[in-house]
PDB file of N, CA and C in Angstrom:
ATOM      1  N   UNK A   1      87.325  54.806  82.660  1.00  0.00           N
ATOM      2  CA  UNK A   1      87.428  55.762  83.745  1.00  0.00           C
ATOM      3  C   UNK A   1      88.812  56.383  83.702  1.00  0.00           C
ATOM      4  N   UNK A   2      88.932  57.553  84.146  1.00  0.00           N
ATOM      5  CA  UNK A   2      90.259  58.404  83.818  1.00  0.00           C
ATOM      6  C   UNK A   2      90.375  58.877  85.328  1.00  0.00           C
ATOM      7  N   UNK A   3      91.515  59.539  85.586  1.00  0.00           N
ATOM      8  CA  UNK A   3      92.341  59.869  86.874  1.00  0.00           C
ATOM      9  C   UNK A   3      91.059  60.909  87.615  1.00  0.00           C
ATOM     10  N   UNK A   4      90.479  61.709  86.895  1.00  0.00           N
ATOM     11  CA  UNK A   4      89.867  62.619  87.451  1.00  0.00           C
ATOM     12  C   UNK A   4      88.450  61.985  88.069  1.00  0.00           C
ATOM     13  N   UNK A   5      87.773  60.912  87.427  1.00  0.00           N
ATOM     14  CA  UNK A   5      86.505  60.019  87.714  1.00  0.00           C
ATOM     15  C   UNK A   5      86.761  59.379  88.862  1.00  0.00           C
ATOM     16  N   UNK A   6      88.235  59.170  88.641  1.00  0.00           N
ATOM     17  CA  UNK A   6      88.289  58.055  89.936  1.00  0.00           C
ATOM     18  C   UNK A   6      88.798  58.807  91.100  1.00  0.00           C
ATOM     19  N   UNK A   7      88.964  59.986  91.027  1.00  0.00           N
ATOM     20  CA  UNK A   7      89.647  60.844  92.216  1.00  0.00           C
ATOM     21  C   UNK A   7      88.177  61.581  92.750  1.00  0.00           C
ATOM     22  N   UNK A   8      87.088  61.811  92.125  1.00  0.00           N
ATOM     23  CA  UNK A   8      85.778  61.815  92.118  1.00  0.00           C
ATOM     24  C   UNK A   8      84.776  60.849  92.987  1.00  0.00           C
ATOM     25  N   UNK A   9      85.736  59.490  92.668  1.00  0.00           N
ATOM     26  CA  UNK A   9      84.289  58.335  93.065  1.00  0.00           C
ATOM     27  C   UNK A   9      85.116  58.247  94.465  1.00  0.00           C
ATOM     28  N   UNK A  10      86.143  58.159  94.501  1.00  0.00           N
ATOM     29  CA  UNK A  10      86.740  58.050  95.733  1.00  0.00           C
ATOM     30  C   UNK A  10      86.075  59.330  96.746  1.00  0.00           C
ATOM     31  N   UNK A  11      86.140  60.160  96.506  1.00  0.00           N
ATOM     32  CA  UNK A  11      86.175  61.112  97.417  1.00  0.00           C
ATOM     33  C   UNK A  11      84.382  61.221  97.677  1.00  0.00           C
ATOM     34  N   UNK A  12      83.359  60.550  96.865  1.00  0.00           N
ATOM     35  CA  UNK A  12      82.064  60.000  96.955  1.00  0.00           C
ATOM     36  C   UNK A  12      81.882  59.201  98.209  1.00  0.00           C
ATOM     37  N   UNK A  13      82.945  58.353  98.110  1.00  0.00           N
ATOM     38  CA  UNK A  13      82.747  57.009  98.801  1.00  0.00           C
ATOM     39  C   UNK A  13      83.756  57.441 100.152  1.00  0.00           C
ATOM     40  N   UNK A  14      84.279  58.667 100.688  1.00  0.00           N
ATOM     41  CA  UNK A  14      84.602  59.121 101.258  1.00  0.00           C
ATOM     42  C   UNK A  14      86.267  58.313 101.493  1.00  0.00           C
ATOM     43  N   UNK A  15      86.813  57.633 101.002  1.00  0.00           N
ATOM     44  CA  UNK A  15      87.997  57.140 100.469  1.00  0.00           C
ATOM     45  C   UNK A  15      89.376  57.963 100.190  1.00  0.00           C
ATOM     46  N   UNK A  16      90.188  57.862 100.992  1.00  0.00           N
ATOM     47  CA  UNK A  16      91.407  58.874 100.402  1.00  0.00           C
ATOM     48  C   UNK A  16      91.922  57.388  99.360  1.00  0.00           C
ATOM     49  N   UNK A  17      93.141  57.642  98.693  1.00  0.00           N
ATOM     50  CA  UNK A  17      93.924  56.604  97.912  1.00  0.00           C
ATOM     51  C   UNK A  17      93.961  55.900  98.545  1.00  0.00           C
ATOM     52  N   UNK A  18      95.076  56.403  99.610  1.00  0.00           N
ATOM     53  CA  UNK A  18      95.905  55.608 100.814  1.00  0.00           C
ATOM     54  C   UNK A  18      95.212  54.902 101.654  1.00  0.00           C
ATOM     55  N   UNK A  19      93.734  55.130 101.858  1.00  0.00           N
ATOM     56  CA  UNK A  19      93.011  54.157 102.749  1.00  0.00           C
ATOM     57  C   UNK A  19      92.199  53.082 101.575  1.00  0.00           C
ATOM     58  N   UNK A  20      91.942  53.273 100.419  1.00  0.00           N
ATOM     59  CA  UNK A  20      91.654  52.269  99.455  1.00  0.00           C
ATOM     60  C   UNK A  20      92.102  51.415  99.347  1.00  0.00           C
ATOM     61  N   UNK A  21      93.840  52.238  99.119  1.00  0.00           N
ATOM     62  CA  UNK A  21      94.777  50.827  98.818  1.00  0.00           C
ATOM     63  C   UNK A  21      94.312  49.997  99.863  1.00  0.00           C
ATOM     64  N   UNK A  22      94.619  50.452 100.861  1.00  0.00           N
ATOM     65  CA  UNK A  22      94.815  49.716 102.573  1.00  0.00           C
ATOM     66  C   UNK A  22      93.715  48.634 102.520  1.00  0.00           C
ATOM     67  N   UNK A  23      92.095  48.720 101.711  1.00  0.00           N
ATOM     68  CA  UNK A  23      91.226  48.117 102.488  1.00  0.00           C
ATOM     69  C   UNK A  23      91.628  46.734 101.320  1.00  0.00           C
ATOM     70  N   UNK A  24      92.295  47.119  99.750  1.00  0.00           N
ATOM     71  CA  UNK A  24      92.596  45.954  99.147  1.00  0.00           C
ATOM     72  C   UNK A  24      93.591  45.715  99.081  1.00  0.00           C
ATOM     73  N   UNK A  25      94.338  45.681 100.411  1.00  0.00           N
ATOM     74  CA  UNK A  25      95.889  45.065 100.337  1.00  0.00           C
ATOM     75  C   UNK A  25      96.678  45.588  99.232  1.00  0.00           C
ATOM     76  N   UNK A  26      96.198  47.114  98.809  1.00  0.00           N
ATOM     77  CA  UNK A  26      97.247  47.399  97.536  1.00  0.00           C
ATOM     78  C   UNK A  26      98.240  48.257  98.128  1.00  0.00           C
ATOM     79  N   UNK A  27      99.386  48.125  97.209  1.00  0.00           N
ATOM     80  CA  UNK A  27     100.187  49.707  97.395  1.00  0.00           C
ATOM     81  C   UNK A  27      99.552  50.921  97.026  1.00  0.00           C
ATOM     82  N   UNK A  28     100.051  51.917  98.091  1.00  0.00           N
ATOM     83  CA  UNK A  28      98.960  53.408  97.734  1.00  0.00           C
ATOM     84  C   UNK A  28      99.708  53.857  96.821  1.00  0.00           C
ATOM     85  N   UNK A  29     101.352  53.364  96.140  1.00  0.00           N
ATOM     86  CA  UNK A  29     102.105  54.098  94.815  1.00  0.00           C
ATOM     87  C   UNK A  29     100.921  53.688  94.316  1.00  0.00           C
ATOM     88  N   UNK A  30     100.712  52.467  93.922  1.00  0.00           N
ATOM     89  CA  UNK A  30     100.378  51.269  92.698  1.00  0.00           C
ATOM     90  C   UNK A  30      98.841  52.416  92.716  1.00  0.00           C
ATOM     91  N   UNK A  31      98.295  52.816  93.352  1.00  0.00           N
ATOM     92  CA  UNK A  31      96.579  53.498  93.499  1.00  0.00           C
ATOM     93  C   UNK A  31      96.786  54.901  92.679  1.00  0.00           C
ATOM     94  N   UNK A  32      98.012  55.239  93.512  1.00  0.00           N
ATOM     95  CA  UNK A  32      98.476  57.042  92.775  1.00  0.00           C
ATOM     96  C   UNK A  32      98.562  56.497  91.729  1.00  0.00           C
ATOM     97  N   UNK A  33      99.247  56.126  91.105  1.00  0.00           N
ATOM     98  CA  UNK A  33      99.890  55.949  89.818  1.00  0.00           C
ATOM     99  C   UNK A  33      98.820  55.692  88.542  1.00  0.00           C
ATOM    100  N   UNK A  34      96.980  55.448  89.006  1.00  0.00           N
ATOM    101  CA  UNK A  34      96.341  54.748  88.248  1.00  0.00           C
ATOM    102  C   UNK A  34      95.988  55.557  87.176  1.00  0.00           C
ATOM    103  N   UNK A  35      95.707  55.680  86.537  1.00  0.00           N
ATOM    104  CA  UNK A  35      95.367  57.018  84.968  1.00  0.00           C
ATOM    105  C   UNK A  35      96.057  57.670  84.885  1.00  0.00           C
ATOM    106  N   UNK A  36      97.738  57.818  85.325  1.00  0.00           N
ATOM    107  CA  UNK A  36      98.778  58.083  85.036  1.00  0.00           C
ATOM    108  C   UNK A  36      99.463  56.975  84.428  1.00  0.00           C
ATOM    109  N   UNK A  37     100.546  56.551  84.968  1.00  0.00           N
ATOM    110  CA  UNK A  37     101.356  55.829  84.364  1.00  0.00           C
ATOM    111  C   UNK A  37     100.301  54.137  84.097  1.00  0.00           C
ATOM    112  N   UNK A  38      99.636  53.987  84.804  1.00  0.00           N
ATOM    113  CA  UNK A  38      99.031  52.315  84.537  1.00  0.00           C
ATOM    114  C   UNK A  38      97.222  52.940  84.578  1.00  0.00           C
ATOM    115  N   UNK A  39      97.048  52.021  83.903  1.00  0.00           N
ATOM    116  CA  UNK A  39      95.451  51.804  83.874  1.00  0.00           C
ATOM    117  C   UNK A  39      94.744  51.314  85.196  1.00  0.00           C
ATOM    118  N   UNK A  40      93.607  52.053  85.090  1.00  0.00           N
ATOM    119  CA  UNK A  40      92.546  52.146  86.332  1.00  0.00           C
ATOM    120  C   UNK A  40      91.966  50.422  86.508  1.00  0.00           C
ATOM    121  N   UNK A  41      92.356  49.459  87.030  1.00  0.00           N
ATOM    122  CA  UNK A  41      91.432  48.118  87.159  1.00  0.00           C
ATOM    123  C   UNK A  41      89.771  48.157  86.759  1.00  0.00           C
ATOM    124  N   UNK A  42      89.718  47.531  85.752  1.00  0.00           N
ATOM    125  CA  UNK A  42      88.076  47.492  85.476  1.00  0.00           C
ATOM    126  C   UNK A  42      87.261  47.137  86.611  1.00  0.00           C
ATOM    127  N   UNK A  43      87.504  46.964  87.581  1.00  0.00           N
ATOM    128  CA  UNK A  43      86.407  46.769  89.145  1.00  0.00           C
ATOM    129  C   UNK A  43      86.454  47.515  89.448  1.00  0.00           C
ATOM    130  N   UNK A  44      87.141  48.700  89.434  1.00  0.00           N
ATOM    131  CA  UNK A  44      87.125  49.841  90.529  1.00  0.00           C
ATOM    132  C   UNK A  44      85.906  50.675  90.274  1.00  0.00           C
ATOM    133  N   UNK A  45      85.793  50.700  89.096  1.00  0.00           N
ATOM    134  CA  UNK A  45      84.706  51.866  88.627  1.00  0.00           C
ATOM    135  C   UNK A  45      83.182  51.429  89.481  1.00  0.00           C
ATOM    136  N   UNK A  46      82.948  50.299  89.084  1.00  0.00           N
ATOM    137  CA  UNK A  46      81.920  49.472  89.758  1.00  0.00           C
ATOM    138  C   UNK A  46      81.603  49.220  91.254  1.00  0.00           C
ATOM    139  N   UNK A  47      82.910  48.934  91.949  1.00  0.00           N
ATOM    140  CA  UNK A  47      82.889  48.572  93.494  1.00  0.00           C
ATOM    141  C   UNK A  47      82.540  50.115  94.042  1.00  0.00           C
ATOM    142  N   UNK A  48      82.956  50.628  93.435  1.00  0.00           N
ATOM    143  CA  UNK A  48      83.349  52.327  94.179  1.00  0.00           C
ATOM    144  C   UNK A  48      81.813  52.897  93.775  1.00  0.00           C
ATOM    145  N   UNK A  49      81.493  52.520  92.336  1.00  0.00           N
ATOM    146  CA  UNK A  49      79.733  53.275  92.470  1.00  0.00           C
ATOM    147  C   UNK A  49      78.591  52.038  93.144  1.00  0.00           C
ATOM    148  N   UNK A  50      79.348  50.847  93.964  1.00  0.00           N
ATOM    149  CA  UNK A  50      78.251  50.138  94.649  1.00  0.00           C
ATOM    150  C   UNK A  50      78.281  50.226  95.883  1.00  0.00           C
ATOM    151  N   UNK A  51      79.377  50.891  96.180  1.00  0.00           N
ATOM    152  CA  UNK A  51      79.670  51.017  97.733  1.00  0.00           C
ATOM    153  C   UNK A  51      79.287  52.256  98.040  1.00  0.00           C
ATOM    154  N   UNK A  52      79.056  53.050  97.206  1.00  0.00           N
ATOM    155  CA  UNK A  52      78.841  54.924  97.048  1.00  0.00           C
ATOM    156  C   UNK A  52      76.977  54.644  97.333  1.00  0.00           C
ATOM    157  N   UNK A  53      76.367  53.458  96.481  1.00  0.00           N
ATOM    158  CA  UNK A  53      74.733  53.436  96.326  1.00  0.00           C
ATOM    159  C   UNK A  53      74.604  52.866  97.543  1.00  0.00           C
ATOM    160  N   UNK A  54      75.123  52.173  98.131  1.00  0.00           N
ATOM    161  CA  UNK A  54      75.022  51.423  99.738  1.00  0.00           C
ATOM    162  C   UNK A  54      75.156  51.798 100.449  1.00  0.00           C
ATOM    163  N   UNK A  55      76.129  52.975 100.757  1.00  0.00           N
ATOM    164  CA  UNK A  55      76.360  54.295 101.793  1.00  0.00           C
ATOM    165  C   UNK A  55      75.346  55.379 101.188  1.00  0.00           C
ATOM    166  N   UNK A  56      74.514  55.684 100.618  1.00  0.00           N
ATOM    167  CA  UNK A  56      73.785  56.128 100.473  1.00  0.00           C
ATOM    168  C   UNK A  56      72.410  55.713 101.194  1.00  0.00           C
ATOM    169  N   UNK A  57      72.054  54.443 100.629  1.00  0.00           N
ATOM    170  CA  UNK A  57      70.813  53.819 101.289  1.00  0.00           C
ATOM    171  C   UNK A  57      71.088  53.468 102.671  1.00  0.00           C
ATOM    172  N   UNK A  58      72.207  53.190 103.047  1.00  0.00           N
ATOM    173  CA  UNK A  58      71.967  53.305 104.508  1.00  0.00           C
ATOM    174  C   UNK A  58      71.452  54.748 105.334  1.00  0.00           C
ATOM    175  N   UNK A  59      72.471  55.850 104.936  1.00  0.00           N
ATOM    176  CA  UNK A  59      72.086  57.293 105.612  1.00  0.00           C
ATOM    177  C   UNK A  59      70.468  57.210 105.298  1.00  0.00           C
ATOM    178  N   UNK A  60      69.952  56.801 104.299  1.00  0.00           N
ATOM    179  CA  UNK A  60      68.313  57.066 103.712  1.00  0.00           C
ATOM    180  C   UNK A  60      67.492  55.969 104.621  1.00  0.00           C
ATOM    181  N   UNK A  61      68.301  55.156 105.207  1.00  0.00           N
ATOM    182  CA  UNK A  61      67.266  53.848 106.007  1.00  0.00           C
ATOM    183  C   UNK A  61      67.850  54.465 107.305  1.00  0.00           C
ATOM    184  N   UNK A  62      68.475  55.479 108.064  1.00  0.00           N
ATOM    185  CA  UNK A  62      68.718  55.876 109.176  1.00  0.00           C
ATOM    186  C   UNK A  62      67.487  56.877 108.885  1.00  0.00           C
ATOM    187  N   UNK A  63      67.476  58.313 108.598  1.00  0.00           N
ATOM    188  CA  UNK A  63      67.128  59.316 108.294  1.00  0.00           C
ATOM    189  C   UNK A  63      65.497  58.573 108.202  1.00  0.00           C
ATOM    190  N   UNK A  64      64.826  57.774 107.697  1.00  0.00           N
ATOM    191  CA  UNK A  64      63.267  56.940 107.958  1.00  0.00           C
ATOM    192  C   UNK A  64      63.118  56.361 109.241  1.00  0.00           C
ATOM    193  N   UNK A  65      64.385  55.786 109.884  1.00  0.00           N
ATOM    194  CA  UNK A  65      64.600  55.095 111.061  1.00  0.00           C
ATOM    195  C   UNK A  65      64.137  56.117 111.938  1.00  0.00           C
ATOM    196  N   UNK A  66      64.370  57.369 111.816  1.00  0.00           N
ATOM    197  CA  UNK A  66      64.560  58.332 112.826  1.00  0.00           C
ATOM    198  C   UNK A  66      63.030  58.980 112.936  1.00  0.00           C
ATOM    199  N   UNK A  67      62.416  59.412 112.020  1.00  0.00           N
ATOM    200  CA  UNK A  67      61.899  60.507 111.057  1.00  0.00           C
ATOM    201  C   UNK A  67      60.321  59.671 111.747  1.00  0.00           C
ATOM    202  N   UNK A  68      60.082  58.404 110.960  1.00  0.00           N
ATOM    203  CA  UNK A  68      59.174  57.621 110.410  1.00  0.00           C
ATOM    204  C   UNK A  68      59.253  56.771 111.473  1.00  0.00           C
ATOM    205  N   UNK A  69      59.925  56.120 112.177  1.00  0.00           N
ATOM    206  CA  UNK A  69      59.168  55.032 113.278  1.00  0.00           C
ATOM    207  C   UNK A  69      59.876  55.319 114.538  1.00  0.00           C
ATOM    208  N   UNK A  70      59.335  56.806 114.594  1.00  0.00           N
ATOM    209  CA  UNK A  70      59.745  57.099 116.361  1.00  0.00           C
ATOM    210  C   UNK A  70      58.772  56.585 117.180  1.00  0.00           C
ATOM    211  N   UNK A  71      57.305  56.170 116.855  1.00  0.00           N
ATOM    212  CA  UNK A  71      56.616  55.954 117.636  1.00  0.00           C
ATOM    213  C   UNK A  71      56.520  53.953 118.310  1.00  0.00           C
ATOM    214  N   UNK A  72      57.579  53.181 117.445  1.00  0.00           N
ATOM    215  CA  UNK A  72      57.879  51.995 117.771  1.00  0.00           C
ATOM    216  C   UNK A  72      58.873  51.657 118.772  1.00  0.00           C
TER     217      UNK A  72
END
């Protein structure tokens, strides 16, 4: 993953840097800095497209919630 993928998945997962770092106790330099000066952590790519498919299926299990069992 390169600077631009991950400035991508973030903004998917509705994530600025600075609140990423925040949710893993990182520094938001240490986050800027990633596909620049240091390499991207091999979890990120992964957490960020499982948390992106999970905020997805939720809006999709609201949107049926709503739609599909108004009559319960």
């Amino acid at each position: 993953m390169d600077k631009t993928e991950l400035n991508e998945l973030l903004k998917k997962a509705g994530f600025s840097k600075k609140e990423f770092a925040n949710k893993f106790e990182l520094s938001a330099s240490a986050v800027n800095n990633w596909g620049g000066s240091s390499n991207i952590p091999l979890w990120v790519e992964s957490w960020l497209t499982l948390y992106i498919e999970n905020k997805d299926c939720k809006e999709l299990k609201e949107i049926i919630r709503a739609n599909v069992c108004k009559g319960e």
